[in-house]
PDB file of N, CA and C in Angstrom:
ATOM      1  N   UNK A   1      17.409 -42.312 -44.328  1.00  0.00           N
ATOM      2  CA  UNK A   1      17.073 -40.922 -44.155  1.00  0.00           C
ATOM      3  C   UNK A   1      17.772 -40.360 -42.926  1.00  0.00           C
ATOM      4  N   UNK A   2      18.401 -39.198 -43.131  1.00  0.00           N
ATOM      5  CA  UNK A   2      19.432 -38.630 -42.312  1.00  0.00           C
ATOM      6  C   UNK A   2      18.170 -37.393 -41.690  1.00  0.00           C
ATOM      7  N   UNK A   3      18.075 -37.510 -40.359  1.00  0.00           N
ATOM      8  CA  UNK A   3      17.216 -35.772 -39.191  1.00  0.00           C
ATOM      9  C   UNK A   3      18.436 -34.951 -39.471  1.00  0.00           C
ATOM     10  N   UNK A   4      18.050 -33.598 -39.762  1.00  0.00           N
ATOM     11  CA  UNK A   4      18.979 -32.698 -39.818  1.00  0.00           C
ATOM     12  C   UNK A   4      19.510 -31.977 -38.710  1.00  0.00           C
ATOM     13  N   UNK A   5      20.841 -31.713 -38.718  1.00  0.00           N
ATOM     14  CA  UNK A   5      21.849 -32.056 -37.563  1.00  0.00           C
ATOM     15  C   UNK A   5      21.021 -30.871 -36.232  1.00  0.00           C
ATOM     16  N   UNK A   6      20.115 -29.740 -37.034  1.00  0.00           N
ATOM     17  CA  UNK A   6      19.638 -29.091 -36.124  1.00  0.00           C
ATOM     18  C   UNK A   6      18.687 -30.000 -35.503  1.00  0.00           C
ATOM     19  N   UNK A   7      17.725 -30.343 -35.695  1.00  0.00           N
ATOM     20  CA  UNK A   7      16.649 -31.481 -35.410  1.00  0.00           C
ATOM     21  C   UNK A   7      17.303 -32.471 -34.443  1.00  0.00           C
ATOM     22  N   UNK A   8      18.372 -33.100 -35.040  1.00  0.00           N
ATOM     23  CA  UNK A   8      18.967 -34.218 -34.101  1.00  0.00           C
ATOM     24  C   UNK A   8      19.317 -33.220 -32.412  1.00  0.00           C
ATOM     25  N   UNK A   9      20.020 -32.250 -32.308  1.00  0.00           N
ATOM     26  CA  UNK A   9      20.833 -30.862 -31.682  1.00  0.00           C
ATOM     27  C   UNK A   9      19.549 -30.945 -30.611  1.00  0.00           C
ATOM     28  N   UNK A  10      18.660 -30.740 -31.152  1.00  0.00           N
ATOM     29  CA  UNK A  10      17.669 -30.141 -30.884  1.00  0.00           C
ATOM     30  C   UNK A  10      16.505 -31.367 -29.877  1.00  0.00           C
ATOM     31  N   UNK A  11      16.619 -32.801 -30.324  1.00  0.00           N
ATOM     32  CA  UNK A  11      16.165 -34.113 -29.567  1.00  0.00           C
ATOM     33  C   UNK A  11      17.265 -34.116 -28.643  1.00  0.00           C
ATOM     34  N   UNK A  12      18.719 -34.264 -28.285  1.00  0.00           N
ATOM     35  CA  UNK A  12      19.335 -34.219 -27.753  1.00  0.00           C
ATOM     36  C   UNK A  12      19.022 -33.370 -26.793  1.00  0.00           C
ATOM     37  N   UNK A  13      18.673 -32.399 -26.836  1.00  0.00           N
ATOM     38  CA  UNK A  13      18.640 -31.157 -25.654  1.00  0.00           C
ATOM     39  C   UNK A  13      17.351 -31.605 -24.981  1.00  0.00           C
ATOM     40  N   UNK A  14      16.796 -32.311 -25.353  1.00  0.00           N
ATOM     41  CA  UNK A  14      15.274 -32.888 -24.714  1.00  0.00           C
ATOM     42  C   UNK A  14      15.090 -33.598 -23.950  1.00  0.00           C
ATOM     43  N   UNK A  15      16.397 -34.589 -24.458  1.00  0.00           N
ATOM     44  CA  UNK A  15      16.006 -35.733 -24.342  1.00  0.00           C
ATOM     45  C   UNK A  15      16.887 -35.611 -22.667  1.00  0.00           C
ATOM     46  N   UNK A  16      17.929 -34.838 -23.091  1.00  0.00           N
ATOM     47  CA  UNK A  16      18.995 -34.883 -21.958  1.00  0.00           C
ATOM     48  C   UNK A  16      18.367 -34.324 -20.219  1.00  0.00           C
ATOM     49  N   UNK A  17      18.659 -35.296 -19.204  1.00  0.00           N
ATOM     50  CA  UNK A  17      17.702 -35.236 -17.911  1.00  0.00           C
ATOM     51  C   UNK A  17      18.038 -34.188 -17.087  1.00  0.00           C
ATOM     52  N   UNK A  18      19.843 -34.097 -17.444  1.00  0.00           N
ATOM     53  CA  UNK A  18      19.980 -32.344 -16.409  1.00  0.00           C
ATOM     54  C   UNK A  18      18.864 -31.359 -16.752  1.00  0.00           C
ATOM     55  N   UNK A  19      18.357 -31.182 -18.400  1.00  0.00           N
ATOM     56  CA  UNK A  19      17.576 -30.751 -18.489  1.00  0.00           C
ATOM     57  C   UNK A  19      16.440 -30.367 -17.863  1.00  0.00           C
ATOM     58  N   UNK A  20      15.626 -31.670 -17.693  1.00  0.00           N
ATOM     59  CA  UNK A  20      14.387 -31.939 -16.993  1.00  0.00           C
ATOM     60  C   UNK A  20      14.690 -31.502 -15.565  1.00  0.00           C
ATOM     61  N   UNK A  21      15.539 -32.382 -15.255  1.00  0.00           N
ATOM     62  CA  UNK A  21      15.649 -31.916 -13.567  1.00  0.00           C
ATOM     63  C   UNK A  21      16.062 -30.363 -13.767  1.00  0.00           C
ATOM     64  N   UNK A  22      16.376 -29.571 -14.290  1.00  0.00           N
ATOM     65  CA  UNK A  22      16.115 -27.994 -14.157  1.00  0.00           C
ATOM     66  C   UNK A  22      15.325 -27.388 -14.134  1.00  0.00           C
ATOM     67  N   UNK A  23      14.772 -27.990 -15.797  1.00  0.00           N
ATOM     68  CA  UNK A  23      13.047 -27.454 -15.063  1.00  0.00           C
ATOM     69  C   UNK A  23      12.140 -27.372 -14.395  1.00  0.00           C
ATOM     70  N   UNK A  24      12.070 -28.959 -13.844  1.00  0.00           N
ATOM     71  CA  UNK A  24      11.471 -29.505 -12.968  1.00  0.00           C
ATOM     72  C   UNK A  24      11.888 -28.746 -11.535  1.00  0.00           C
ATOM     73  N   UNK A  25      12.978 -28.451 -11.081  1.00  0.00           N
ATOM     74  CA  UNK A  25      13.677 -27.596 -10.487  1.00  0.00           C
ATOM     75  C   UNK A  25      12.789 -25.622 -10.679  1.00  0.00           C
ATOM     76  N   UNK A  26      12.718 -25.369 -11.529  1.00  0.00           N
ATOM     77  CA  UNK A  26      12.452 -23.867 -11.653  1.00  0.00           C
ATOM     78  C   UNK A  26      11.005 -23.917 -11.678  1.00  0.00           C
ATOM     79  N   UNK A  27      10.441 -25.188 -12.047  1.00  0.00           N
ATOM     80  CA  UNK A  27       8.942 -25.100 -11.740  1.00  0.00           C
ATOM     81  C   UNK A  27       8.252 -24.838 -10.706  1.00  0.00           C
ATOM     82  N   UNK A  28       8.906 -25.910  -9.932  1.00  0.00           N
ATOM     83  CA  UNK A  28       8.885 -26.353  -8.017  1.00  0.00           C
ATOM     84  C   UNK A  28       9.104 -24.924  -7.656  1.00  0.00           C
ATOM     85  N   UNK A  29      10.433 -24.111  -7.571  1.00  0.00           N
ATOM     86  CA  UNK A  29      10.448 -23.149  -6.840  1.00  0.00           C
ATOM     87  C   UNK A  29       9.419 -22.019  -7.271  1.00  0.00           C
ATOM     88  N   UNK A  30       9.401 -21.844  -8.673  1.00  0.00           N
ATOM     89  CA  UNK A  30       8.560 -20.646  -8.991  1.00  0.00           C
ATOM     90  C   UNK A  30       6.980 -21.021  -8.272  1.00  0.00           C
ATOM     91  N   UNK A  31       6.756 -21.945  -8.545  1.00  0.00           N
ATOM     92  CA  UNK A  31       4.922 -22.224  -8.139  1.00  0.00           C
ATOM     93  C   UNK A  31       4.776 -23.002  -7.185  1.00  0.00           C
ATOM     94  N   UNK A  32       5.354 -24.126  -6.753  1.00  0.00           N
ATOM     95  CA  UNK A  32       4.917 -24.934  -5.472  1.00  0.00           C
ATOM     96  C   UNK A  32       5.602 -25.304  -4.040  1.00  0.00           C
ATOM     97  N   UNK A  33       6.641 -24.693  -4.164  1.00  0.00           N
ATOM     98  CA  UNK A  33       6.867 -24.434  -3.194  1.00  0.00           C
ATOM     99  C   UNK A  33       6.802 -23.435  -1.665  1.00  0.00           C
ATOM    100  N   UNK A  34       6.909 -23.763  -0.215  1.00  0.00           N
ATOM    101  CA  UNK A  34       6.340 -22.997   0.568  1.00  0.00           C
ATOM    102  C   UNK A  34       6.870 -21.751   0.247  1.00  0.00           C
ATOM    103  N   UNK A  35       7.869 -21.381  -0.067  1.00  0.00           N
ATOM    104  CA  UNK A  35       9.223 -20.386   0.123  1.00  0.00           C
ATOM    105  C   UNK A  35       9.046 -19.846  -1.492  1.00  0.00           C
ATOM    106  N   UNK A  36       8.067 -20.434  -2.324  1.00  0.00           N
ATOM    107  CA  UNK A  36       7.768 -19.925  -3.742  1.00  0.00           C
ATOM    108  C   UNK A  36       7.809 -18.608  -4.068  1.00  0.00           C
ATOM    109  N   UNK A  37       8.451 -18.238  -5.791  1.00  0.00           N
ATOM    110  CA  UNK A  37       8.589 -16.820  -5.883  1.00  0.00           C
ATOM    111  C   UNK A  37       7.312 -16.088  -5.638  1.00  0.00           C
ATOM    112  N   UNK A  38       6.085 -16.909  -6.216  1.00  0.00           N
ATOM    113  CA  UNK A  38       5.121 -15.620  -5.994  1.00  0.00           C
ATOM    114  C   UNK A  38       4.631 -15.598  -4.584  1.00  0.00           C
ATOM    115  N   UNK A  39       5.037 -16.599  -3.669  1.00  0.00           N
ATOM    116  CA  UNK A  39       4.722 -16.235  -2.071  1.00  0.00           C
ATOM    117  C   UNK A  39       5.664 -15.313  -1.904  1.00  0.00           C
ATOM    118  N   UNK A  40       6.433 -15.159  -2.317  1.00  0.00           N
ATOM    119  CA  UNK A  40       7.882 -13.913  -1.625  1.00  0.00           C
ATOM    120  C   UNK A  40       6.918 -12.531  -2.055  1.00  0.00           C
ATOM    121  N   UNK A  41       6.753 -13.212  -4.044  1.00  0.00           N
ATOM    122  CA  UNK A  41       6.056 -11.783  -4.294  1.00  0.00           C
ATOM    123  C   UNK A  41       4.970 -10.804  -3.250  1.00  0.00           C
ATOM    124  N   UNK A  42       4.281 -11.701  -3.119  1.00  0.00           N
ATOM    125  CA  UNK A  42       3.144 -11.589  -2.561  1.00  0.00           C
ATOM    126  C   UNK A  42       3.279 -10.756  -1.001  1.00  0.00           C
ATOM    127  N   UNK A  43       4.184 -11.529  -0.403  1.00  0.00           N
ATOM    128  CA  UNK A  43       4.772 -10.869   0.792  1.00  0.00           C
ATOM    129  C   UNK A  43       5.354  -9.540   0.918  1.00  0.00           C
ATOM    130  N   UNK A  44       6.139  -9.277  -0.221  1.00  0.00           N
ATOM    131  CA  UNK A  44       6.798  -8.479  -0.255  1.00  0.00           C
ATOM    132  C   UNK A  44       6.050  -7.097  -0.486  1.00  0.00           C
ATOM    133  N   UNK A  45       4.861  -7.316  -1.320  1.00  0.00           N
ATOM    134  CA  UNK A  45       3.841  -6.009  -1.505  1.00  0.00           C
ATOM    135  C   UNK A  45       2.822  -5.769  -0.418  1.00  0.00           C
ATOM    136  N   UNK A  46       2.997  -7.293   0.431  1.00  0.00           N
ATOM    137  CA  UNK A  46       2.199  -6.631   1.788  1.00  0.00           C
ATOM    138  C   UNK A  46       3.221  -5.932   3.035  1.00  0.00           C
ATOM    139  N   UNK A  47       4.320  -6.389   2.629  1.00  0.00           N
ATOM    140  CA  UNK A  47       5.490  -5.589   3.253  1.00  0.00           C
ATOM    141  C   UNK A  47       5.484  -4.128   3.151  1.00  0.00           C
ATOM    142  N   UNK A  48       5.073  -3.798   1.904  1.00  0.00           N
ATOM    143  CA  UNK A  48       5.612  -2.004   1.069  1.00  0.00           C
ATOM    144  C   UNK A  48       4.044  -1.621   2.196  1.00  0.00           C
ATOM    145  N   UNK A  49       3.151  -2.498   1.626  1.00  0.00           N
ATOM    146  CA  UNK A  49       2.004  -1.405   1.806  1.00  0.00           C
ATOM    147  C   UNK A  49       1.513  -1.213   3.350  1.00  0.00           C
ATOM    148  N   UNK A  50       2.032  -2.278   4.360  1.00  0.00           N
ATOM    149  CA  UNK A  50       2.269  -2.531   5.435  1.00  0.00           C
ATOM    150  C   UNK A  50       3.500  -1.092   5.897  1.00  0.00           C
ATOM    151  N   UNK A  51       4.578  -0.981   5.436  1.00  0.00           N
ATOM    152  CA  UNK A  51       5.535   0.018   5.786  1.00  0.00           C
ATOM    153  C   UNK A  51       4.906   1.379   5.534  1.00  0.00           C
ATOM    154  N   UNK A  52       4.021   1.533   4.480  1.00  0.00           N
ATOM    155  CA  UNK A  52       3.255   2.733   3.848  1.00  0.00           C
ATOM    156  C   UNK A  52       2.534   3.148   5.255  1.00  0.00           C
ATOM    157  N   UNK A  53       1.877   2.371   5.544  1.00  0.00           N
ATOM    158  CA  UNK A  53       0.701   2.837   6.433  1.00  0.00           C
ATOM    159  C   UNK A  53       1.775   2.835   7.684  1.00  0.00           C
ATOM    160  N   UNK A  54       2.383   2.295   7.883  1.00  0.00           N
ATOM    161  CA  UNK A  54       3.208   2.942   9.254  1.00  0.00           C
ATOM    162  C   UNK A  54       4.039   3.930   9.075  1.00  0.00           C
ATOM    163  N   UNK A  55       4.472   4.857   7.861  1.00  0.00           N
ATOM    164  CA  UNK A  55       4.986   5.992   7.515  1.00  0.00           C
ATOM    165  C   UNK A  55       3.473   6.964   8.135  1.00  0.00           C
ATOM    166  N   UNK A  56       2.170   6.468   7.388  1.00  0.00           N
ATOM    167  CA  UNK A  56       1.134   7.585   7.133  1.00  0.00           C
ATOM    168  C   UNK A  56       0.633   7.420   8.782  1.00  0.00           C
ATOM    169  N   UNK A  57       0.709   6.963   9.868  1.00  0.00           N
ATOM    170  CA  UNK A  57       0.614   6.462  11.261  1.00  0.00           C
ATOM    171  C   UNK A  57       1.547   7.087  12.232  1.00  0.00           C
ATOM    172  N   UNK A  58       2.273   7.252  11.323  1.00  0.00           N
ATOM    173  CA  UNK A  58       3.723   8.041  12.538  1.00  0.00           C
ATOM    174  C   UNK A  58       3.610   9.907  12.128  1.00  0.00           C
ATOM    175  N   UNK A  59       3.075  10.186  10.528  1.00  0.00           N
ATOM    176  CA  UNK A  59       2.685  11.222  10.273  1.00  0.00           C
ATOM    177  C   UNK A  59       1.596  11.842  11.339  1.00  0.00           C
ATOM    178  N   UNK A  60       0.592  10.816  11.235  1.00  0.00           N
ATOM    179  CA  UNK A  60      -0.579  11.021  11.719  1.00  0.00           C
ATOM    180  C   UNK A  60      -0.343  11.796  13.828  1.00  0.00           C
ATOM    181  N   UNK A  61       0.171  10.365  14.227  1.00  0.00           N
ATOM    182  CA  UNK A  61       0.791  10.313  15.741  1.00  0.00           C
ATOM    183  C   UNK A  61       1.473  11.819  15.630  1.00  0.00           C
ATOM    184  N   UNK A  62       2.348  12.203  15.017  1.00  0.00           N
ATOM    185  CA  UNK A  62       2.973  13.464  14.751  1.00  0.00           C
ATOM    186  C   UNK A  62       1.975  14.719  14.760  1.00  0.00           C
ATOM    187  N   UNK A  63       1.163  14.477  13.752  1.00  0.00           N
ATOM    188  CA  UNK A  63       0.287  16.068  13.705  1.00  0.00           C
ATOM    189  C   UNK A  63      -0.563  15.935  14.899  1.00  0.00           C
ATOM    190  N   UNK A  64      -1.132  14.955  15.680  1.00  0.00           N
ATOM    191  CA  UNK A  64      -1.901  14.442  16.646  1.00  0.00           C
ATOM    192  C   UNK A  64      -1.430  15.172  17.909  1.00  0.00           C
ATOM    193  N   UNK A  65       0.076  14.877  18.198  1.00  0.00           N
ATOM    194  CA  UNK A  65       0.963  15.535  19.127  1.00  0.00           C
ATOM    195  C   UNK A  65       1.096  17.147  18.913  1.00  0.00           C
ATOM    196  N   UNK A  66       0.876  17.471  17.978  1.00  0.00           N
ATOM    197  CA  UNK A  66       1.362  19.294  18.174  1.00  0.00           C
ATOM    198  C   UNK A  66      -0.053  19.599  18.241  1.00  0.00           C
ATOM    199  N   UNK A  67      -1.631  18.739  17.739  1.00  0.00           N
ATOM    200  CA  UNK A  67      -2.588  19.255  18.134  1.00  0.00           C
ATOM    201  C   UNK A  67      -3.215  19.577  19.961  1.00  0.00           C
ATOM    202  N   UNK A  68      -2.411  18.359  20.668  1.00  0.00           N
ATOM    203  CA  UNK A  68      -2.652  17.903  21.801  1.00  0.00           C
ATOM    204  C   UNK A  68      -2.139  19.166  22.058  1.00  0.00           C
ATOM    205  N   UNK A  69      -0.567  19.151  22.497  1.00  0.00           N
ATOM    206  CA  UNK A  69       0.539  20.604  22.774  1.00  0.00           C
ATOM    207  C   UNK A  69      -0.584  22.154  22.612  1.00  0.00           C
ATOM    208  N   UNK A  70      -1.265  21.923  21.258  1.00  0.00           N
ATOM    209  CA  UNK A  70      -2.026  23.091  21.363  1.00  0.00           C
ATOM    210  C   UNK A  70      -3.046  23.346  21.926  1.00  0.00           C
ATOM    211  N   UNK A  71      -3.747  22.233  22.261  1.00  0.00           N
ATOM    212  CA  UNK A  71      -4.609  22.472  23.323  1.00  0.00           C
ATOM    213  C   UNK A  71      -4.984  22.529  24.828  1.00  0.00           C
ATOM    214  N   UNK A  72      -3.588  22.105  24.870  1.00  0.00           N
ATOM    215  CA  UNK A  72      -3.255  22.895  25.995  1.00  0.00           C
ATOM    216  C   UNK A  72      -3.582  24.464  26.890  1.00  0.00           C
ATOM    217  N   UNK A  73      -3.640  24.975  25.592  1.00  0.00           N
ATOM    218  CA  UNK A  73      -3.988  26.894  25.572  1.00  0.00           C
ATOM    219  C   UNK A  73      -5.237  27.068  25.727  1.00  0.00           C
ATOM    220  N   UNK A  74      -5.786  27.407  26.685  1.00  0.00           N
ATOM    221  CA  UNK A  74      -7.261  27.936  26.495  1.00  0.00           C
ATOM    222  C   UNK A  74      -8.128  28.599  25.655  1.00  0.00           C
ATOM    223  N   UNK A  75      -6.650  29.420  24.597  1.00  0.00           N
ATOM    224  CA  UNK A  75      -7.561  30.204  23.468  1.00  0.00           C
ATOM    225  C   UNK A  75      -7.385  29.473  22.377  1.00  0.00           C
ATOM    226  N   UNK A  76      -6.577  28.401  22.640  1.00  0.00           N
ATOM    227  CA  UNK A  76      -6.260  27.217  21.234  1.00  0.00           C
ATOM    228  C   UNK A  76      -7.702  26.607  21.352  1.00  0.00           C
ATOM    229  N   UNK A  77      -8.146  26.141  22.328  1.00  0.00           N
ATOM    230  CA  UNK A  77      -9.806  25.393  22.707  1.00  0.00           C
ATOM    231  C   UNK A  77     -10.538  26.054  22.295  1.00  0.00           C
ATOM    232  N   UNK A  78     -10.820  27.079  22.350  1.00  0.00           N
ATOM    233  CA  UNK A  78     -11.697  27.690  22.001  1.00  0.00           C
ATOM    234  C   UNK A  78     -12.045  27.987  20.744  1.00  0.00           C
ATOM    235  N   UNK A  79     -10.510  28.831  19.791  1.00  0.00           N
ATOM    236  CA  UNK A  79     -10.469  28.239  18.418  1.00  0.00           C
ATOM    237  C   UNK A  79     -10.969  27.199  18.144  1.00  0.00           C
ATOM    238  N   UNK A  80     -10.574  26.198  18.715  1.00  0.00           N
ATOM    239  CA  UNK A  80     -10.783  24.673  18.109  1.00  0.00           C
ATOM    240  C   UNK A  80     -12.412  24.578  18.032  1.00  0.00           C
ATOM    241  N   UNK A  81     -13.185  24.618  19.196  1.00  0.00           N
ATOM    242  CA  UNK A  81     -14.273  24.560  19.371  1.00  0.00           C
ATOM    243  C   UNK A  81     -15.336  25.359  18.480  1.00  0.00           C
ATOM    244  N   UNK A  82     -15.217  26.329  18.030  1.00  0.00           N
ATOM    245  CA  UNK A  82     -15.781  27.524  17.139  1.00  0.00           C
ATOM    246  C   UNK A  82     -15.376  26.949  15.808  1.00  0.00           C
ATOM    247  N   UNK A  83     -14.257  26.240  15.218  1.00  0.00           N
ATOM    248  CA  UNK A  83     -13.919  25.546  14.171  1.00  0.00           C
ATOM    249  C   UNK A  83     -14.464  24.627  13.560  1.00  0.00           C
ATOM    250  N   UNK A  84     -14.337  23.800  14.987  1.00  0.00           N
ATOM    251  CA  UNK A  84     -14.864  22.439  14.143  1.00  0.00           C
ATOM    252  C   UNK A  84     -15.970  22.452  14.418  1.00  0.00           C
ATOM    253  N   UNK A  85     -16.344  22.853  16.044  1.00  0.00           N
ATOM    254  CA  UNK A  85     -17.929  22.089  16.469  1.00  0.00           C
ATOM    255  C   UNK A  85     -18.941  23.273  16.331  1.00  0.00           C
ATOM    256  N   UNK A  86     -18.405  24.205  15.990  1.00  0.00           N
ATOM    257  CA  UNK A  86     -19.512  25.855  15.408  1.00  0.00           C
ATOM    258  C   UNK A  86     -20.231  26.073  16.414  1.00  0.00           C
ATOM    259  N   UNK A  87     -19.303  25.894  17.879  1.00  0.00           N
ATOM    260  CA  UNK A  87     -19.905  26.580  18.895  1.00  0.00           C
ATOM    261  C   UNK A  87     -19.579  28.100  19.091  1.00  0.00           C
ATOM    262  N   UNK A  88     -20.428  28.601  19.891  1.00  0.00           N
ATOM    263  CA  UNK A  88     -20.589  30.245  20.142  1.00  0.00           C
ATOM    264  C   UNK A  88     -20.917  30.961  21.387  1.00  0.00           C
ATOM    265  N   UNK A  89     -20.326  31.910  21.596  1.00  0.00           N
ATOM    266  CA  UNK A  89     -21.076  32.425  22.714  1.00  0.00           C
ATOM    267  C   UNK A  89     -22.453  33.152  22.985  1.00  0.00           C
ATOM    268  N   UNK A  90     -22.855  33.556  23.965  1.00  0.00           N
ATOM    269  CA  UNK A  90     -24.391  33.871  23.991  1.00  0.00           C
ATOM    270  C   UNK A  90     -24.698  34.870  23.190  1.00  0.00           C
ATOM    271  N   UNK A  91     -23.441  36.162  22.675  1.00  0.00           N
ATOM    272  CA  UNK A  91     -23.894  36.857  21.901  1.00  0.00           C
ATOM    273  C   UNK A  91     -24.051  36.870  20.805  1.00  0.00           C
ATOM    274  N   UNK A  92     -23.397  35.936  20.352  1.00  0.00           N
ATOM    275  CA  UNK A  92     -23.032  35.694  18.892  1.00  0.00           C
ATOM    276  C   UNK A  92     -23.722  35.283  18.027  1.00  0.00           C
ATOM    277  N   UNK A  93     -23.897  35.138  16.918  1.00  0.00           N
ATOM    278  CA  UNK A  93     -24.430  34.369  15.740  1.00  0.00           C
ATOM    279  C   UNK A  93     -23.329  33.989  14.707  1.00  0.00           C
ATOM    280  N   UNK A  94     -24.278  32.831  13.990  1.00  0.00           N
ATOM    281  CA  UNK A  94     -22.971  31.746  13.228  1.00  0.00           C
ATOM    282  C   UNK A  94     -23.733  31.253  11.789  1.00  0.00           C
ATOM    283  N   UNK A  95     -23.236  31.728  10.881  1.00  0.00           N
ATOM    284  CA  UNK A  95     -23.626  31.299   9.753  1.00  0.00           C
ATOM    285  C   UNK A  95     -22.996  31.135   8.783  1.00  0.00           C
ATOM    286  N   UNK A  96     -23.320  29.506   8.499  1.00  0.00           N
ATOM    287  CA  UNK A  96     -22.306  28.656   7.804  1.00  0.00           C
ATOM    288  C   UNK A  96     -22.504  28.724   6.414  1.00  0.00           C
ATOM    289  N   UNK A  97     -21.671  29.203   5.949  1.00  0.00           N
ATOM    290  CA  UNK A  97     -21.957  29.398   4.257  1.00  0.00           C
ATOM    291  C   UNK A  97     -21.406  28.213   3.675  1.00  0.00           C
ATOM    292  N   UNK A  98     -22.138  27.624   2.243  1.00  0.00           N
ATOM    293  CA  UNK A  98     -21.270  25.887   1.974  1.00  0.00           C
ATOM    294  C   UNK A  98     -21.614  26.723   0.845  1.00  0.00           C
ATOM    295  N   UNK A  99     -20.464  25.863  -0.458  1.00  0.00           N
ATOM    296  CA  UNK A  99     -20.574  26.666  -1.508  1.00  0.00           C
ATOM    297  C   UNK A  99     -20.704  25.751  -2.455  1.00  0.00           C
ATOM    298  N   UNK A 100     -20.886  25.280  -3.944  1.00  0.00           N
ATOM    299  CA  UNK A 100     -21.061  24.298  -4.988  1.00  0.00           C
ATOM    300  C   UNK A 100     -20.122  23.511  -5.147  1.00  0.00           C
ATOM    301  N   UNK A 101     -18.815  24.108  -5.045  1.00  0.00           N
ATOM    302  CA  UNK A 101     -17.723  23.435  -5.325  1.00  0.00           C
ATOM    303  C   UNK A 101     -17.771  22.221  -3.896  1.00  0.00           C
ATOM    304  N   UNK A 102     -18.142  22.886  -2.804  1.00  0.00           N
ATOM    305  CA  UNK A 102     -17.736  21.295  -1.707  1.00  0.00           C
ATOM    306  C   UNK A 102     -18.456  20.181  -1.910  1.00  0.00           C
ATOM    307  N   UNK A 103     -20.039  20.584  -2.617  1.00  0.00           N
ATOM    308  CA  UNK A 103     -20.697  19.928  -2.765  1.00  0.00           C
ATOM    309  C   UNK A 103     -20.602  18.715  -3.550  1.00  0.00           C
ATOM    310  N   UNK A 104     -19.983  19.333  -4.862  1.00  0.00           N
ATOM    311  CA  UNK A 104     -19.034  18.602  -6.120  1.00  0.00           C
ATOM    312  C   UNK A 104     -18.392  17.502  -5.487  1.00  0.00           C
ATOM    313  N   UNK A 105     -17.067  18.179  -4.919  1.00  0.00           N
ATOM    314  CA  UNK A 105     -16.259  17.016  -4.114  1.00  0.00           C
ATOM    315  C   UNK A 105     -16.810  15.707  -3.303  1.00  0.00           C
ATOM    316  N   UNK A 106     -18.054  16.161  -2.483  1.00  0.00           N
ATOM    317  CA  UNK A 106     -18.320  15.078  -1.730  1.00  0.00           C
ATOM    318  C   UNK A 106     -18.592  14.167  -2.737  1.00  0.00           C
ATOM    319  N   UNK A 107     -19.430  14.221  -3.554  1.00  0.00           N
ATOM    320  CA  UNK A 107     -20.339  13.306  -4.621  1.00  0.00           C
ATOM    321  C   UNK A 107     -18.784  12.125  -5.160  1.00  0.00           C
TER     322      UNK A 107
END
């Protein structure tokens, strides 16, 4: 009984050790090694998201600096103060209207 020449083609390629040692080769690097692809992977997306946040940090440092610059101004403070912290002077009155829609958002 004759294996057909694909079959035989086909034990040959199996059997043959450059083979093995290749795979054995692409196994090692893909999964167990220190320097392994998915350690690179892995690195590499703490790299992006690592660079992300020092883009959104230098933004930040940036708007931080022209807030400082503005407060410098005595009537920039004061704005500021009536803004955020809903302070007032003795004559004044302050009433904070909140509307459905902010409410929405927080939730």
């Amino acid at each position: 009984m004759e294996t057909p020449p694909r079959n035989n083609a086909m034990i040959r390629f199996v059997r043959n050790k450059y083979v093995w040692v290749l795979l054995f080769f692409f196994i090692w690097m893909i999964f167990l090694d220190n320097y392994s692809w998915l350690d690179h992977r892995t690195l590499d997306n703490e790299i992006e998201e690592l660079e992300d946040n020092k883009s959104y940090y230098k933004n930040e440092i940036r708007n931080d600096s022209i807030n400082i610059r503005q407060l410098k101004n005595p009537d920039q403070v004061e704005k500021y103060a009536r803004e955020k912290y809903y302070m007032k002077k003795d004559s004044e009155d302050i009433y904070i209207i909140e509307y459905e829609e902010d409410d929405l958002k927080d939730q």
